[in-house]
N, C-alpha and C. Protein backbone atom coordinates (compact mmCIF):
# COMPACT_ATOMS: atom_id res chain seq x y z
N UNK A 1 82.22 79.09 114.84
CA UNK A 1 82.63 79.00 113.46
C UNK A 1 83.51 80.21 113.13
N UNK A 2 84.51 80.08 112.40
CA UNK A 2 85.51 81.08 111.76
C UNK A 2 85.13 81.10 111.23
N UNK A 3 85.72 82.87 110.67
CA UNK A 3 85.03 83.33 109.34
C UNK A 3 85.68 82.57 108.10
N UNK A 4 86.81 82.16 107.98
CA UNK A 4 86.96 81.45 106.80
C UNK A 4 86.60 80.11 106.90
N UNK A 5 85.52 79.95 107.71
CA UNK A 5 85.24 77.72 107.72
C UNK A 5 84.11 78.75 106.51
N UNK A 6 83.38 79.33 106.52
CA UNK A 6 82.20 79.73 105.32
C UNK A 6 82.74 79.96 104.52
N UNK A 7 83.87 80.08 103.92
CA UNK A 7 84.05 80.62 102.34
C UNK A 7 84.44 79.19 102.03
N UNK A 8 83.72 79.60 100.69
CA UNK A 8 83.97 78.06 100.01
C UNK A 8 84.83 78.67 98.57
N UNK A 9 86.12 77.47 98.45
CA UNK A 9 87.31 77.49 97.89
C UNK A 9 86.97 77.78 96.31
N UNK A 10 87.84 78.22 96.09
CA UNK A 10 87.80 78.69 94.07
C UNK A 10 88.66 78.08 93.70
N UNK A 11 88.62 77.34 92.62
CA UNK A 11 89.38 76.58 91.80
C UNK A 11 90.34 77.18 90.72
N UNK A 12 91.45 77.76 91.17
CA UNK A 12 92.54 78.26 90.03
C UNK A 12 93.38 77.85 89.05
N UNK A 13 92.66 76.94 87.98
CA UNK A 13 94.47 76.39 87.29
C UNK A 13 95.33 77.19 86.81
N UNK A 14 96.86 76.98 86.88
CA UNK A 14 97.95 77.96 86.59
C UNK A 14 98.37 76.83 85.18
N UNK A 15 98.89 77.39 84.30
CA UNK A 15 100.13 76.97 83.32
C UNK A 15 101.46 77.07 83.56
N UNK A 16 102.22 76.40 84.25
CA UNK A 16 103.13 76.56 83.86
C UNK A 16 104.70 76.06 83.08
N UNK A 17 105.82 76.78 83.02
CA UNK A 17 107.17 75.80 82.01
C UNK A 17 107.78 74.87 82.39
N UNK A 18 107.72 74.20 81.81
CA UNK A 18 108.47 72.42 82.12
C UNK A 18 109.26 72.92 83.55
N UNK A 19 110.22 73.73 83.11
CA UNK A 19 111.70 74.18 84.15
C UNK A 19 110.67 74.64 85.66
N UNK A 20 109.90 75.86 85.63
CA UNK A 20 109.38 76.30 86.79
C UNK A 20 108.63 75.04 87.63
N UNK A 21 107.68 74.30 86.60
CA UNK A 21 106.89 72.93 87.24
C UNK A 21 107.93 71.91 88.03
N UNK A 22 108.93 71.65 87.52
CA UNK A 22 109.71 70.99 87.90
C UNK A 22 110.02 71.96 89.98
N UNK A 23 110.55 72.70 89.30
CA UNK A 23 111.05 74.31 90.63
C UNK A 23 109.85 73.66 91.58
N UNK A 24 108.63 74.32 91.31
CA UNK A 24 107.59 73.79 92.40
C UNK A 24 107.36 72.17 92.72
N UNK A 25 107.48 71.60 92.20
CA UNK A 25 107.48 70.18 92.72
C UNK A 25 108.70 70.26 93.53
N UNK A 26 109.54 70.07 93.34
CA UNK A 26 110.77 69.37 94.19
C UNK A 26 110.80 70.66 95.32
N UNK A 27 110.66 72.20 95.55
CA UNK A 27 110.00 72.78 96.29
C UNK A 27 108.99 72.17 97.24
N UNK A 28 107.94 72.30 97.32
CA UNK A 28 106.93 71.85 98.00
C UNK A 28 107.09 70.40 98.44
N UNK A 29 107.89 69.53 97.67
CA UNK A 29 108.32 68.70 98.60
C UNK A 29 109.27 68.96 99.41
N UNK A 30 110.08 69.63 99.39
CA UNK A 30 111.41 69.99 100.17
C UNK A 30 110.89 70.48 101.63
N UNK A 31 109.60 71.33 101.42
CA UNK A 31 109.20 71.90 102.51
C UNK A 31 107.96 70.95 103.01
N UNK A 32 107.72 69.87 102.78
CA UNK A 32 106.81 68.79 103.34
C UNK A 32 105.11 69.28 103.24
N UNK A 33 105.10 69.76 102.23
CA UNK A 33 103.45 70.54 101.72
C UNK A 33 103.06 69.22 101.54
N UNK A 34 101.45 68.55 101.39
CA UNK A 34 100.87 67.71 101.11
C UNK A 34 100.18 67.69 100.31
N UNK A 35 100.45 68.98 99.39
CA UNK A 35 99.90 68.70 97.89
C UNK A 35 100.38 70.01 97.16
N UNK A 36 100.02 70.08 95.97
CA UNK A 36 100.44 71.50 95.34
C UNK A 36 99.71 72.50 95.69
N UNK A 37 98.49 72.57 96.15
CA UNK A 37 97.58 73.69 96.04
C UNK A 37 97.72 74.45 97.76
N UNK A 38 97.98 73.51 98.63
CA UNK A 38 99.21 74.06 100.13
C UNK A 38 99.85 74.60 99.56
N UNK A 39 100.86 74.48 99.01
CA UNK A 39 102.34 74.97 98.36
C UNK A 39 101.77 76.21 97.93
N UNK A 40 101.01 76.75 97.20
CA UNK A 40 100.68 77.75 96.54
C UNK A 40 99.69 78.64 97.03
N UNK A 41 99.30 78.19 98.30
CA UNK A 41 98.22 78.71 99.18
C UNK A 41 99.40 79.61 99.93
N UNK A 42 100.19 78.83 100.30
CA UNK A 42 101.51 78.97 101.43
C UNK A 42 102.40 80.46 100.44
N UNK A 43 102.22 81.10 99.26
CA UNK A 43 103.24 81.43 99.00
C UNK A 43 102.44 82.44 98.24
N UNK A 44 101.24 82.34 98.29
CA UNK A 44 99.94 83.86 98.26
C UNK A 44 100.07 84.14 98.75
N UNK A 45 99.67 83.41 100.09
CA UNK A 45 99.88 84.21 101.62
C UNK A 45 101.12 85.16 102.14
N UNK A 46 102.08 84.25 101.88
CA UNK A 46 103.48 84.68 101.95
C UNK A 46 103.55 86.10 101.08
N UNK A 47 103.24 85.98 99.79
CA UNK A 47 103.55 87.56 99.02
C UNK A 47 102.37 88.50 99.80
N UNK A 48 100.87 88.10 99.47
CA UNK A 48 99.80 89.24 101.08
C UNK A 48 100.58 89.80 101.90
N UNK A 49 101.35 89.37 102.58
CA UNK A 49 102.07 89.48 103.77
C UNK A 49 102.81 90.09 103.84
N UNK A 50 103.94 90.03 102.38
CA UNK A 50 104.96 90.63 102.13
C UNK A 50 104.42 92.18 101.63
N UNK A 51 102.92 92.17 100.83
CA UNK A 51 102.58 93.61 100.39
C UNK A 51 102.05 94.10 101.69
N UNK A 52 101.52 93.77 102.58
CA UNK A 52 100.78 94.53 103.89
C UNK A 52 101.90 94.86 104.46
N UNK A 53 103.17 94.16 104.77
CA UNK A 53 103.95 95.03 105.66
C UNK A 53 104.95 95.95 104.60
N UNK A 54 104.73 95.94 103.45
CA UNK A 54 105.50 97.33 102.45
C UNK A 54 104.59 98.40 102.79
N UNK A 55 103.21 98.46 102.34
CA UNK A 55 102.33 99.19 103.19
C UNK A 55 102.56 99.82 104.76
N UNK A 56 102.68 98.99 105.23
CA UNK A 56 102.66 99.26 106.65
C UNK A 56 103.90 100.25 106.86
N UNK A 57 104.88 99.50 106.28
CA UNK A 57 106.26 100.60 105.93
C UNK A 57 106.42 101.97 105.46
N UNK A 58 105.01 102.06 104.72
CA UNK A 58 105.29 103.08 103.82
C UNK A 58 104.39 104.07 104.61
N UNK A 59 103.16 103.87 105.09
CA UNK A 59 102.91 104.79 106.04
C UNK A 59 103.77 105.20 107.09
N UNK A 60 104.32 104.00 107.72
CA UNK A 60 104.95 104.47 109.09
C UNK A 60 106.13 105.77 108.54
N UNK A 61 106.34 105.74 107.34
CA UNK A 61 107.45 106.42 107.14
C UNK A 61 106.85 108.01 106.58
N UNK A 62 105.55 107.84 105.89
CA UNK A 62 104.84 108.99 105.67
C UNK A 62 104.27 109.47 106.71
N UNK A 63 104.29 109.24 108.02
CA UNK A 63 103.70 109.51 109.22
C UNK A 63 104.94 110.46 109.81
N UNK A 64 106.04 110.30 109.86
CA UNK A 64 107.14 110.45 110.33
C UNK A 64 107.14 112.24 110.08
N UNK A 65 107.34 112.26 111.53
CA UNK A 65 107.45 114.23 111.75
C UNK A 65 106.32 115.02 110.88
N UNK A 66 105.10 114.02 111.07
CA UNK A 66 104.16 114.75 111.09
C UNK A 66 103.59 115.32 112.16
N UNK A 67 102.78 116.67 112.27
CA UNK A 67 102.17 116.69 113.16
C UNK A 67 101.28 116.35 113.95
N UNK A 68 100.93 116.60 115.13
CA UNK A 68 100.37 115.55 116.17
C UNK A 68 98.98 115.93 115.98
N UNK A 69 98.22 115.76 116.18
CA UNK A 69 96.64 116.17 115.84
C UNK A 69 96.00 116.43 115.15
N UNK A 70 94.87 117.40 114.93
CA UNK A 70 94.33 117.75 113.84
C UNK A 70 94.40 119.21 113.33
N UNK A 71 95.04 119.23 111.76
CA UNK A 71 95.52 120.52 111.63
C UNK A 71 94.07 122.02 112.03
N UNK A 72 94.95 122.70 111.98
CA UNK A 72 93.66 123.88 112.34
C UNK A 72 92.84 124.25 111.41
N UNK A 73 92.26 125.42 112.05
CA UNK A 73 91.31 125.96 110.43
C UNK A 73 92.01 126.43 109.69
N UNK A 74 93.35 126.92 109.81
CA UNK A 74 93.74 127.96 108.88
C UNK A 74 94.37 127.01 108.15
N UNK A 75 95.16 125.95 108.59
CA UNK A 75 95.50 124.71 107.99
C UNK A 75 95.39 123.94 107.27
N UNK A 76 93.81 124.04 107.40
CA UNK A 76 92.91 123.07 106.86
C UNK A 76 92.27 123.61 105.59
N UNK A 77 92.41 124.76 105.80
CA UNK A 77 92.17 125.89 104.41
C UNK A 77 93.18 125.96 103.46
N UNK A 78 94.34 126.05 103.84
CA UNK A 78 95.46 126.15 102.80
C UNK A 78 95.48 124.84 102.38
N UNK A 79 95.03 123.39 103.07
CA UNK A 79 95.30 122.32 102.65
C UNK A 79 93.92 121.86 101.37
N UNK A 80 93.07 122.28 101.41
CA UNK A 80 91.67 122.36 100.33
C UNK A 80 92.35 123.08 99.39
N UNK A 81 92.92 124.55 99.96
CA UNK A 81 93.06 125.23 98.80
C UNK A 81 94.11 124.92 97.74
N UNK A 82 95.26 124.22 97.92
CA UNK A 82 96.29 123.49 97.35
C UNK A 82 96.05 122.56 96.70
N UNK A 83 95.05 121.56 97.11
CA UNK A 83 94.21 120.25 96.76
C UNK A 83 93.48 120.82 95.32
N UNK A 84 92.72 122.12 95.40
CA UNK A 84 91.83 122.44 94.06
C UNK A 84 92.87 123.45 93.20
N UNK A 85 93.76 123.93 93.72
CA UNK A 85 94.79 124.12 92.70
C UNK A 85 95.53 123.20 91.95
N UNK A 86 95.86 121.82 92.42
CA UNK A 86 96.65 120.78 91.75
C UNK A 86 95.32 119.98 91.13
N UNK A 87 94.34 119.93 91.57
CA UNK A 87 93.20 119.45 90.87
C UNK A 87 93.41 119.78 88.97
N UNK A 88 92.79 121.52 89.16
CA UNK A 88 93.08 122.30 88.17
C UNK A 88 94.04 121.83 87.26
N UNK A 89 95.14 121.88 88.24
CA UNK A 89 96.53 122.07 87.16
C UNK A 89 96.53 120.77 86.80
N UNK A 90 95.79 120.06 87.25
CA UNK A 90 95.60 118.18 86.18
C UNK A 90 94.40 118.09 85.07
N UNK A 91 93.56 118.75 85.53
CA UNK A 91 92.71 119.06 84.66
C UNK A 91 93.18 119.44 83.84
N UNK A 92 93.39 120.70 83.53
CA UNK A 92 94.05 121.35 82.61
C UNK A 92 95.66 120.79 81.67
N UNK A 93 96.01 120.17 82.04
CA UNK A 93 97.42 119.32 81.64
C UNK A 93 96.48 118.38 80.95
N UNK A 94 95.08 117.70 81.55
CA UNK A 94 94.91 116.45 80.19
C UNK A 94 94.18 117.08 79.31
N UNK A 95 93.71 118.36 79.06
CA UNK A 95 93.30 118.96 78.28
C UNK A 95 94.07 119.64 76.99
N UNK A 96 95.14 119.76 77.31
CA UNK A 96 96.07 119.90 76.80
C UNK A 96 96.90 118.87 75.67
């Protein structure tokens, strides 16, 4: 058994404008879906997909010429100690 044969489905109705309803019908037929709720399964998935690899992007790029391992102690001290200074300085700014 897959893990998604156990989840059992949620029922979402959407509203939507004459013009867009129209858009998704003749859509989802264009692409040979066999009902509307494929069509809209197909295009969740599709945006998921599209946010995991912006993600994925955005680390790979915050990763970039970082250093290789784990910083040291002395490293690791200035990096706490910077952390409770900007803490502070937020604290203090909503107090303000």
């Amino acid at each position: 058994m897959h893990y998604f044969d156990a989840m059992k489905a949620v029922t979402i109705n959407i509203s939507l404008n004459p013009e867009l309803a129209d858009f998704a019908r003749s859509d989802s037929e264009a692409h040979a879906f066999d009902s509307m709720s494929e069509y809209m399964r197909d295009l969740i998935r599709n945006r998921r997909q599209e946010q995991i690899n912006q993600d994925v992007a955005f680390l790979e790029k915050a990763i970039e010429g970082a250093p290789i391992g784990d910083p040291s102690d002395e490293e690791m001290a200035e990096i706490v100690k910077a952390q409770h200074r900007i803490r502070a300085e937020r604290k203090s700014a909503r107090r303000s």
